[in-house]
C-alpha atoms as a PDB file:
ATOM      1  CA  UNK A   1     -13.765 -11.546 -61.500  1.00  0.00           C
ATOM      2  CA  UNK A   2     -15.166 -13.962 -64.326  1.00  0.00           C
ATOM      3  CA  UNK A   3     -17.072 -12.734 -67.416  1.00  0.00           C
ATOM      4  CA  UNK A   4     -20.312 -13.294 -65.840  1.00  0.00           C
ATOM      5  CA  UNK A   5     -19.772 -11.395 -62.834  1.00  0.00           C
ATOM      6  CA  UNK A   6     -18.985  -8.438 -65.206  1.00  0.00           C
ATOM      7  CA  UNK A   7     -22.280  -9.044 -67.033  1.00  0.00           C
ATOM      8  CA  UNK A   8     -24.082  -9.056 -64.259  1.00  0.00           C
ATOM      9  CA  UNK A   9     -22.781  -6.271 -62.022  1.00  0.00           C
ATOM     10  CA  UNK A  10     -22.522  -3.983 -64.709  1.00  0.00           C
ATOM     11  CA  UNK A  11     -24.835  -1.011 -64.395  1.00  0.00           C
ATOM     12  CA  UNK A  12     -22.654   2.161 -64.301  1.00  0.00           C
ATOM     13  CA  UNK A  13     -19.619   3.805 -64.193  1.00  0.00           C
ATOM     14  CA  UNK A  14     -17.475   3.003 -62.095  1.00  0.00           C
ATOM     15  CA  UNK A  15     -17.789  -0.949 -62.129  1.00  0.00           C
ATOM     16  CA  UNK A  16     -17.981  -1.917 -58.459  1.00  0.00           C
ATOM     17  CA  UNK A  17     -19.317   1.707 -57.016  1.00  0.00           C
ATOM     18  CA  UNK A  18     -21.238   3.118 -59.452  1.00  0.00           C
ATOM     19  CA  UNK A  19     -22.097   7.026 -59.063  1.00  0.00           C
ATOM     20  CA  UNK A  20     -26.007   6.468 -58.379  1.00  0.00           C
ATOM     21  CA  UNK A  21     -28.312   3.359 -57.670  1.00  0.00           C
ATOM     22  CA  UNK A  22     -30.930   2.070 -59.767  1.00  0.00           C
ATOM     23  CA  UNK A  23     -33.675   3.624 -60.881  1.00  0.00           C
ATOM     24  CA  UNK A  24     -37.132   4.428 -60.268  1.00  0.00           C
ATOM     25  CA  UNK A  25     -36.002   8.377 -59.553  1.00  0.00           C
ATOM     26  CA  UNK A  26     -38.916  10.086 -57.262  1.00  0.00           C
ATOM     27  CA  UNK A  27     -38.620  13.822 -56.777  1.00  0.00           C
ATOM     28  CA  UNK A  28     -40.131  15.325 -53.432  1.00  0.00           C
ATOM     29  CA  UNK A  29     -41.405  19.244 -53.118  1.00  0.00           C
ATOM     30  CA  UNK A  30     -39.544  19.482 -56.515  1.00  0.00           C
ATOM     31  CA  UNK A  31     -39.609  23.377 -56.735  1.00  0.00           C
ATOM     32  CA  UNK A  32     -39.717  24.785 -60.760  1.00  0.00           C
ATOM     33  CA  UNK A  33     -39.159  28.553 -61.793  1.00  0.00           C
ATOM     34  CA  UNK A  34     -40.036  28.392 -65.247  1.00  0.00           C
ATOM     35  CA  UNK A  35     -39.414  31.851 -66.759  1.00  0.00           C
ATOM     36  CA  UNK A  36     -40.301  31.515 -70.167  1.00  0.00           C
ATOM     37  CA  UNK A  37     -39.005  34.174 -73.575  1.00  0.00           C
ATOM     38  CA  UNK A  38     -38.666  34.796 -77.078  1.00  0.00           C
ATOM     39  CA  UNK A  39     -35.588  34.531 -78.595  1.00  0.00           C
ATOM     40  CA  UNK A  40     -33.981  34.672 -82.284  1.00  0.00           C
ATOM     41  CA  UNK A  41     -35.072  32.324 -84.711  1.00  0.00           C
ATOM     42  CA  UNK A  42     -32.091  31.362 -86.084  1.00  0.00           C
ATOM     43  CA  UNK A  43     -29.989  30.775 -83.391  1.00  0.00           C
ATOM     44  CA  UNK A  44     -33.327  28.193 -82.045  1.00  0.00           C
ATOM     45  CA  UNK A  45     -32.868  26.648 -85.472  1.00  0.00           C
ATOM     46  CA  UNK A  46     -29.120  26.009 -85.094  1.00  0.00           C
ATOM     47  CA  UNK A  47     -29.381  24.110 -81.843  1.00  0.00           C
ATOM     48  CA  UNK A  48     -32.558  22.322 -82.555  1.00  0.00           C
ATOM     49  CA  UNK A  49     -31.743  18.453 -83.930  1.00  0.00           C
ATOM     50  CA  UNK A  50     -33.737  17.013 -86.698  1.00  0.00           C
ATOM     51  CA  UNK A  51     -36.146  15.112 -86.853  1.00  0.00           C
ATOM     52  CA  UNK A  52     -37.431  17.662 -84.489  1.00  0.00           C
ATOM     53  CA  UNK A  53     -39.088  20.671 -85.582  1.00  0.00           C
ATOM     54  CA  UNK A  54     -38.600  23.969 -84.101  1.00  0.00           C
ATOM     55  CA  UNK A  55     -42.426  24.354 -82.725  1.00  0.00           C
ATOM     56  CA  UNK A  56     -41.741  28.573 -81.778  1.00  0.00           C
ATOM     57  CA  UNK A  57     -39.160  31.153 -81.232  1.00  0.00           C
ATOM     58  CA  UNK A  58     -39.697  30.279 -77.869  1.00  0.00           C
ATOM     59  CA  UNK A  59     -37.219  28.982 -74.461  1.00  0.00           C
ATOM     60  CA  UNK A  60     -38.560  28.140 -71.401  1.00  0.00           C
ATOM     61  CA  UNK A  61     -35.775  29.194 -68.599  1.00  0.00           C
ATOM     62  CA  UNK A  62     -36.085  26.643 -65.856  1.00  0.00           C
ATOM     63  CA  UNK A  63     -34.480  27.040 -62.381  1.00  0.00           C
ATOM     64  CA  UNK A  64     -35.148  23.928 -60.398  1.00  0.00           C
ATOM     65  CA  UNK A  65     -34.597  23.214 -56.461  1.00  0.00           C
ATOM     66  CA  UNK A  66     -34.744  19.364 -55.839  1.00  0.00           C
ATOM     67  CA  UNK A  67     -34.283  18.912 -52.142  1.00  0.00           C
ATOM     68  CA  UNK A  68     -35.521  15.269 -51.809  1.00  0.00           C
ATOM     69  CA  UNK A  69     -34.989  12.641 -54.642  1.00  0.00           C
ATOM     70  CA  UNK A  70     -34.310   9.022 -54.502  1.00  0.00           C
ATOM     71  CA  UNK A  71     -30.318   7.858 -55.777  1.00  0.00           C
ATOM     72  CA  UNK A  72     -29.681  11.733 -56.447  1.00  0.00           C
ATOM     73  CA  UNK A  73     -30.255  13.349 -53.237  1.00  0.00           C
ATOM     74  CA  UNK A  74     -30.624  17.298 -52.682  1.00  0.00           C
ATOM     75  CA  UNK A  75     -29.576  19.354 -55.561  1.00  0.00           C
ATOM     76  CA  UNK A  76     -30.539  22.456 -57.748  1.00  0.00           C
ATOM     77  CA  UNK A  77     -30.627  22.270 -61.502  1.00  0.00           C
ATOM     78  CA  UNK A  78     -31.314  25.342 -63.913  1.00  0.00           C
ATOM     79  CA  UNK A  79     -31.731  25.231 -68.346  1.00  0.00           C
ATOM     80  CA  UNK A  80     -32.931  25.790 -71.297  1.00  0.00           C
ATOM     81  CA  UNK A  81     -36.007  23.983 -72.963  1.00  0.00           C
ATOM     82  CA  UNK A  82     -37.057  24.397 -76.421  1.00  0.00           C
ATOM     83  CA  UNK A  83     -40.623  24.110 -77.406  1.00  0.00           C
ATOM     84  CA  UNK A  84     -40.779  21.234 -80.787  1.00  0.00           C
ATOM     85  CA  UNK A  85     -42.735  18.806 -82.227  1.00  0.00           C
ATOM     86  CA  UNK A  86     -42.366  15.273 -83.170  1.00  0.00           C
ATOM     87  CA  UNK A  87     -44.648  13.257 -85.476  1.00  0.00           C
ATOM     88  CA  UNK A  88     -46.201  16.014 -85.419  1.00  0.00           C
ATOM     89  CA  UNK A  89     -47.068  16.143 -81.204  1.00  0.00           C
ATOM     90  CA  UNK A  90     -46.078  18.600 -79.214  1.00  0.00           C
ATOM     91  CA  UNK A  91     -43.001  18.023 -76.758  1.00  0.00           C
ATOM     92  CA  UNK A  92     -39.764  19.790 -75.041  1.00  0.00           C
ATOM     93  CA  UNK A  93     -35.909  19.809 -76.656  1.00  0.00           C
ATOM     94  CA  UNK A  94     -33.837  20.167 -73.364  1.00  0.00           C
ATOM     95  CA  UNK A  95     -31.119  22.336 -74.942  1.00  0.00           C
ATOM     96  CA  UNK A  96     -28.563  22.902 -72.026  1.00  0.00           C
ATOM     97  CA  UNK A  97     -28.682  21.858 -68.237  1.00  0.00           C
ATOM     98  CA  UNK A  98     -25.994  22.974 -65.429  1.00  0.00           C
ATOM     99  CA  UNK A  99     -26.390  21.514 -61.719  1.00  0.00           C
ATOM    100  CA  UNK A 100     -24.148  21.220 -58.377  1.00  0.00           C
ATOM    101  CA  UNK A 101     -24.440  17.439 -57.867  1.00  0.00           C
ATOM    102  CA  UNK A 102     -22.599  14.588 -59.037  1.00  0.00           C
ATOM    103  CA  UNK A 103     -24.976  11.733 -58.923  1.00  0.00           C
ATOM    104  CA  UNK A 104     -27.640  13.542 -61.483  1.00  0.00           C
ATOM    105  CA  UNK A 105     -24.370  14.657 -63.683  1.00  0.00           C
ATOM    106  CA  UNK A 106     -23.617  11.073 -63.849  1.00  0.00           C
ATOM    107  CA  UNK A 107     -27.314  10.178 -64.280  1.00  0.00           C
ATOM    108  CA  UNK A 108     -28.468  11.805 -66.461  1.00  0.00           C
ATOM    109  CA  UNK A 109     -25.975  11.890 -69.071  1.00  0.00           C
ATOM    110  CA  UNK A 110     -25.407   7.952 -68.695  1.00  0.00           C
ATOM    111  CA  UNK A 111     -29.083   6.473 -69.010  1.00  0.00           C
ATOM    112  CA  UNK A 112     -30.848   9.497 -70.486  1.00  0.00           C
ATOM    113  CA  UNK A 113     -28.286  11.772 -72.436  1.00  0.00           C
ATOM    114  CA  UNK A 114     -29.617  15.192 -70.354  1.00  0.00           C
ATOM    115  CA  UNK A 115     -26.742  17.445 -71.235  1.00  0.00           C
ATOM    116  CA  UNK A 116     -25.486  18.045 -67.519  1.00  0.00           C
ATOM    117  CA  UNK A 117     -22.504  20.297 -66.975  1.00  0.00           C
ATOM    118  CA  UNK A 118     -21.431  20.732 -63.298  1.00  0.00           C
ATOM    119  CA  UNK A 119     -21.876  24.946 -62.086  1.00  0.00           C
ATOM    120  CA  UNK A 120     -23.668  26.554 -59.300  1.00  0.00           C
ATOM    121  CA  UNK A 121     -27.346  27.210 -59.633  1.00  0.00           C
ATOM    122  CA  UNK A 122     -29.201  28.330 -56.543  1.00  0.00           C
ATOM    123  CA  UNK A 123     -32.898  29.183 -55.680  1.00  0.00           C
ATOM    124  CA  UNK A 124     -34.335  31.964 -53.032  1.00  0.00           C
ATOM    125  CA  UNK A 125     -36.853  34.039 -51.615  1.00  0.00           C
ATOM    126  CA  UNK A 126     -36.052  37.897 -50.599  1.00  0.00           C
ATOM    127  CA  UNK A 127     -39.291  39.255 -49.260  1.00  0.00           C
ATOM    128  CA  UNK A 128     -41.438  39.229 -52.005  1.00  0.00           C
ATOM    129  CA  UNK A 129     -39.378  38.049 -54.522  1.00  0.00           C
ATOM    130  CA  UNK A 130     -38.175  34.790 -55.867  1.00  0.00           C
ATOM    131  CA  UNK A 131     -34.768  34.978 -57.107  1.00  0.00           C
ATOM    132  CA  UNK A 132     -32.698  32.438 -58.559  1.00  0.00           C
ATOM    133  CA  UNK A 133     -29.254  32.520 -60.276  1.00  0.00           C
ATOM    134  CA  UNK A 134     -26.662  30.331 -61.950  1.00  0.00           C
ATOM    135  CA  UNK A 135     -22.518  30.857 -61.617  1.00  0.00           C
ATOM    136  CA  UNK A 136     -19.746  28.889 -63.375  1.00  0.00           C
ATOM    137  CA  UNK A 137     -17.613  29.280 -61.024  1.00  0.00           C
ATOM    138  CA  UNK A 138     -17.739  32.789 -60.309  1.00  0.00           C
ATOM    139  CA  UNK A 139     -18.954  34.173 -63.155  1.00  0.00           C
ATOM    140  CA  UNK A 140     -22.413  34.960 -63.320  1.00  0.00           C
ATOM    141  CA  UNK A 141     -24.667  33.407 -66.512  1.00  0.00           C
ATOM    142  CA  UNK A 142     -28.077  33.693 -65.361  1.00  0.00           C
ATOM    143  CA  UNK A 143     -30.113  36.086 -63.187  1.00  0.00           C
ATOM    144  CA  UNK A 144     -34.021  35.595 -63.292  1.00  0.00           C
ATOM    145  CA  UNK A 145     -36.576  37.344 -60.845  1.00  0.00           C
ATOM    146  CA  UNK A 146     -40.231  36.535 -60.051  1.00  0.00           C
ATOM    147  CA  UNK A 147     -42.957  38.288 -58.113  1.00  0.00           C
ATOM    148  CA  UNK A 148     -43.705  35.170 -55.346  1.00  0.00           C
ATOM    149  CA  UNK A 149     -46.918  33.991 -55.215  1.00  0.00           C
ATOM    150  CA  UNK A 150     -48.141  36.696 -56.985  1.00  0.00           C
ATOM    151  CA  UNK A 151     -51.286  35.350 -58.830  1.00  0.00           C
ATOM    152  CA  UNK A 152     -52.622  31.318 -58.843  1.00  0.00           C
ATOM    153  CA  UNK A 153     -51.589  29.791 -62.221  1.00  0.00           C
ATOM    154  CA  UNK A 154     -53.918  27.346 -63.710  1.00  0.00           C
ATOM    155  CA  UNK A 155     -52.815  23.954 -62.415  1.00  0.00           C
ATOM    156  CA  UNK A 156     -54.615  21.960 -65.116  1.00  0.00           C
ATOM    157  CA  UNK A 157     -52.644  23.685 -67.855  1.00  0.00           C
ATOM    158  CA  UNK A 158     -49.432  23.657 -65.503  1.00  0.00           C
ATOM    159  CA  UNK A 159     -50.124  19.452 -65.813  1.00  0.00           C
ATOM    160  CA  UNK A 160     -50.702  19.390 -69.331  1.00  0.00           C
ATOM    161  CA  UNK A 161     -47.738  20.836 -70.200  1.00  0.00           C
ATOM    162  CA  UNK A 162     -45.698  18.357 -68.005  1.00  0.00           C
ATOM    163  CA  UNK A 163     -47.857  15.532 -69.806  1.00  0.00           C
ATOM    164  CA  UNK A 164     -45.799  16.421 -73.039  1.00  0.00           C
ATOM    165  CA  UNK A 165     -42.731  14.279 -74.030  1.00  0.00           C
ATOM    166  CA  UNK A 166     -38.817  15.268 -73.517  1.00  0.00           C
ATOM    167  CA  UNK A 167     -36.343  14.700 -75.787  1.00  0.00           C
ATOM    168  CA  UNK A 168     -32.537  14.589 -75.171  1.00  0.00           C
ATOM    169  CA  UNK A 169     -29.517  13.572 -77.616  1.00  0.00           C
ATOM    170  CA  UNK A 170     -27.210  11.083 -76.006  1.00  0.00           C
ATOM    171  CA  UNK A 171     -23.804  10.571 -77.242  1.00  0.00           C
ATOM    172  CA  UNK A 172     -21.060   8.005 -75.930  1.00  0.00           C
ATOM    173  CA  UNK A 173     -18.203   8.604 -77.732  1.00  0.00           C
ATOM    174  CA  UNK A 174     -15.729   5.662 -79.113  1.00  0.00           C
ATOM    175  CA  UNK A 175     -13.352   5.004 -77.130  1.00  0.00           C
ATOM    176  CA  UNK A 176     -10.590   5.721 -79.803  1.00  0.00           C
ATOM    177  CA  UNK A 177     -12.017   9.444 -79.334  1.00  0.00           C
ATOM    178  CA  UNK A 178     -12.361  10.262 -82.959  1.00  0.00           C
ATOM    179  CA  UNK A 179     -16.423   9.417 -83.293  1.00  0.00           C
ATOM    180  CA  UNK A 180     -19.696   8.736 -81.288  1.00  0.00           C
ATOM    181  CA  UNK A 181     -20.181   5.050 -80.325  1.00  0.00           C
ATOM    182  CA  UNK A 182     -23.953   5.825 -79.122  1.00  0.00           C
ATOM    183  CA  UNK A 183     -25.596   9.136 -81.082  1.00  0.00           C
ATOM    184  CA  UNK A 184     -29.688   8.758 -80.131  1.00  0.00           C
ATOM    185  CA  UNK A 185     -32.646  10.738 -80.017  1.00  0.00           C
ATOM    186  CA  UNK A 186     -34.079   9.945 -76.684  1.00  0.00           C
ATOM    187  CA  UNK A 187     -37.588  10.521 -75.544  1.00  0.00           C
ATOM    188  CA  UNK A 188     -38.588  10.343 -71.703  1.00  0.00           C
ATOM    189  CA  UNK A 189     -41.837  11.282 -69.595  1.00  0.00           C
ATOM    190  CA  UNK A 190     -42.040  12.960 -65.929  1.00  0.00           C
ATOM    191  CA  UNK A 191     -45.112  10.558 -64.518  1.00  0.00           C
ATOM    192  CA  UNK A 192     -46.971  10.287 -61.088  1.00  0.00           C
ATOM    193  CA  UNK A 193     -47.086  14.243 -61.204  1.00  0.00           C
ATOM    194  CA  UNK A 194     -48.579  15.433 -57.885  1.00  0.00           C
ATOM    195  CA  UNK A 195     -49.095  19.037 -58.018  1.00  0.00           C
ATOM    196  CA  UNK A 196     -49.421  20.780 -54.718  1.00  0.00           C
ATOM    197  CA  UNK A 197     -49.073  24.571 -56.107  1.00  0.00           C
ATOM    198  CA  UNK A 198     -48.486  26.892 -58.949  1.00  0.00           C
ATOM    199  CA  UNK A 199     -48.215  30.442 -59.135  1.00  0.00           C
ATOM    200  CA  UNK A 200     -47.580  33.104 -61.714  1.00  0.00           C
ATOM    201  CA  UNK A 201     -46.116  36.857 -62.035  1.00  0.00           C
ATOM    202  CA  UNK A 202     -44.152  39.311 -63.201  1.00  0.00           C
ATOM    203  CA  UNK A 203     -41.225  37.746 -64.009  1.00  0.00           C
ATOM    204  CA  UNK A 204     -37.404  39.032 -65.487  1.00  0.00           C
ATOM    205  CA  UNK A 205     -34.483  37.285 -67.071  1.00  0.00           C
ATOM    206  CA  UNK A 206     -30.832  38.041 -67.769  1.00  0.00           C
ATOM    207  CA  UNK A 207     -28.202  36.016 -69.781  1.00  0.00           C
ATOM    208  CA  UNK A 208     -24.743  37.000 -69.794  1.00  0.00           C
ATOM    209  CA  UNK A 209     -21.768  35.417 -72.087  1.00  0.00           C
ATOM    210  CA  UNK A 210     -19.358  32.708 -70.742  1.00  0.00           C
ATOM    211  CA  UNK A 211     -16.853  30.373 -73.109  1.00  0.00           C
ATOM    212  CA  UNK A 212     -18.092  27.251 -71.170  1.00  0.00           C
ATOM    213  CA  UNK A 213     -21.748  28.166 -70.248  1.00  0.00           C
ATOM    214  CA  UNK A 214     -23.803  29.168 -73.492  1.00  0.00           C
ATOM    215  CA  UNK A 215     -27.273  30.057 -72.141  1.00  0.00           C
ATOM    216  CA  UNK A 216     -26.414  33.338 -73.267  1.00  0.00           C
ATOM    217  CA  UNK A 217     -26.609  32.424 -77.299  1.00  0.00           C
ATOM    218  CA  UNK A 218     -30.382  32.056 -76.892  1.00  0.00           C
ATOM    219  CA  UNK A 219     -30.514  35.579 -76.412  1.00  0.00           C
ATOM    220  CA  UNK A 220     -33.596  37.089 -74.303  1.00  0.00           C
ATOM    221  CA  UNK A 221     -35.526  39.701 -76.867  1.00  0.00           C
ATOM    222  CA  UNK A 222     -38.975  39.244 -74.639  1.00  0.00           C
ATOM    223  CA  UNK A 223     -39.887  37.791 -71.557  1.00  0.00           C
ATOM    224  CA  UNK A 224     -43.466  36.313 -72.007  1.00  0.00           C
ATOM    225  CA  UNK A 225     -44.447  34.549 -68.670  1.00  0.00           C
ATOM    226  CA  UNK A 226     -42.839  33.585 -65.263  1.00  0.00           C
ATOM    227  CA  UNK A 227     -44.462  30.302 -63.461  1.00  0.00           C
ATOM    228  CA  UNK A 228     -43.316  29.219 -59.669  1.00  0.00           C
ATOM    229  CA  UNK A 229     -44.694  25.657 -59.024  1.00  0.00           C
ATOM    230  CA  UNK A 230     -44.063  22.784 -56.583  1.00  0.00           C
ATOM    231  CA  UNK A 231     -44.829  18.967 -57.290  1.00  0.00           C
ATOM    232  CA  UNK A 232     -43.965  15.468 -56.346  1.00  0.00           C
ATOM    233  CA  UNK A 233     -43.130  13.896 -59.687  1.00  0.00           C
ATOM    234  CA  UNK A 234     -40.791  10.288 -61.084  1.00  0.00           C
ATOM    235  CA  UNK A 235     -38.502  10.812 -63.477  1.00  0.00           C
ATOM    236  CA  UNK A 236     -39.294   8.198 -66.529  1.00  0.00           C
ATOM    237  CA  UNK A 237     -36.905   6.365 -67.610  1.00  0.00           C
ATOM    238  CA  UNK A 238     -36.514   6.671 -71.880  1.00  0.00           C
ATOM    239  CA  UNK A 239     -36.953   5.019 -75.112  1.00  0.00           C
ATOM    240  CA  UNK A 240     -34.981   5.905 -78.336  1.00  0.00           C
ATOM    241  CA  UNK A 241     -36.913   7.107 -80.997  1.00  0.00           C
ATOM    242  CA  UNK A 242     -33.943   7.640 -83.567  1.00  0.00           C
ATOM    243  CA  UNK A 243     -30.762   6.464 -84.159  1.00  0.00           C
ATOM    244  CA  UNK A 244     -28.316   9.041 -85.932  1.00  0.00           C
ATOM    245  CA  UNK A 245     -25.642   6.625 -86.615  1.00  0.00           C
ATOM    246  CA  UNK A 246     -28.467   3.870 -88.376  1.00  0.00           C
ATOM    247  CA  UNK A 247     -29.031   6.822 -91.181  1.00  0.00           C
END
């Protein structure tokens, strides 16, 4: 293979298969539980990256069933998002992510830096509950409970809130192992947001301790709302806004 062909196959890992196609990513009847707490301070603080600014004591739990998306198929995704600010606007930290699929693992950490680790999250209705989970292996980490369709949510305030930026820290390490050859501050958008329901209710969430799976160090002290939604939505694609290793 000549030096060009490199250039111009290369995408992604692996060279000549890579682990997903090209973007743009659509998501169909993407299905959120978005249970949403107060937590301790300081342990937010730790985990939050400058230049963003803790906004409130505040993590919004999400469980997410994706069982139609373009290049990453049918999966289920569950973590934890940190309200901040940045230049002073409003926006989401995504803190810690754990799904069952490769092609989003490989994703998302590639283009985007989402912090993907691979575990078992899963999505249900019993009667008149929604109930979702998430296992590392066969530990359990994360038990949350809603009341289904319990009370209509108000969509224009669910679509606001999806309005507001993400922001993710990639890292590529060097390939001598000792240092990051990439360490950015990544911004990204969900667009074309069709929302076809929301729904809120009484709403419960557990953490438990794992050595590998640290949902459990942003500790639950109050749950404050539970919201049960379904859109079609595209995954934006991002922009660096700062570069750690330029300071």
């Amino acid at each position: 293979m000549k030096l060009a062909d490199v250039r111009s196959k290369a995408f992604a890992m692996p060279l000549m298969n890579p682990s997903y196609p090209p973007g743009p990513y659509r998501f169909f009847n993407r299905e959120f539980v978005v249970i949403t707490y107060r937590s301790d301070p300081a342990a937010l603080e730790a985990v939050v990256p400058e230049p963003l600014k803790l906004a409130a004591p505040i993590v919004k739990y999400e469980f997410i069933r994706m069982p139609d998306s373009t290049g990453f198929g049918d999966y289920t995704e569950t973590g934890q998002v940190i309200p901040v600010t940045f230049e002073g606007k409003s926006g989401g930290y995504c803190h810690a992510m754990y799904l069952d699929d490769e092609a989003p693992i490989a994703g998302g950490r590639e283009i985007w830096g989402f912090p993907k680790k691979l575990a078992s999250p899963k999505i249900a209705t019993e009667s008149d509950t929604v109930v979702a989970s998430l296992h590392m292996g066969s530990v359990l980490c994360a038990s949350g409970t809603m009341g289904y369709k319990y009370k209509a949510a108000d969509k224009d305030a669910v679509l606001k809130a999806l309005a507001e930026p993400n922001f993710l820290v990639k890292i590529i390490p060097h390939v001598d192992g000792t240092r990051a050859r990439v360490c950015e501050l990544v911004r990204y958008f969900i667009t074309n947001v069709t929302l076809k329901e929301a729904w809120t209710g009484p709403a419960a969430l557990a953490l438990f301790p794992h050595a590998l799976c640290d949902v459990a160090k942003l500790p639950v002290l109050e749950v404050i709302s539970g919201l049960h939604f379904k859109a079609d939505l595209t995954l934006g694609l991002g922009e660096v806004v700062h570069d750690y290793l330029s300071d």
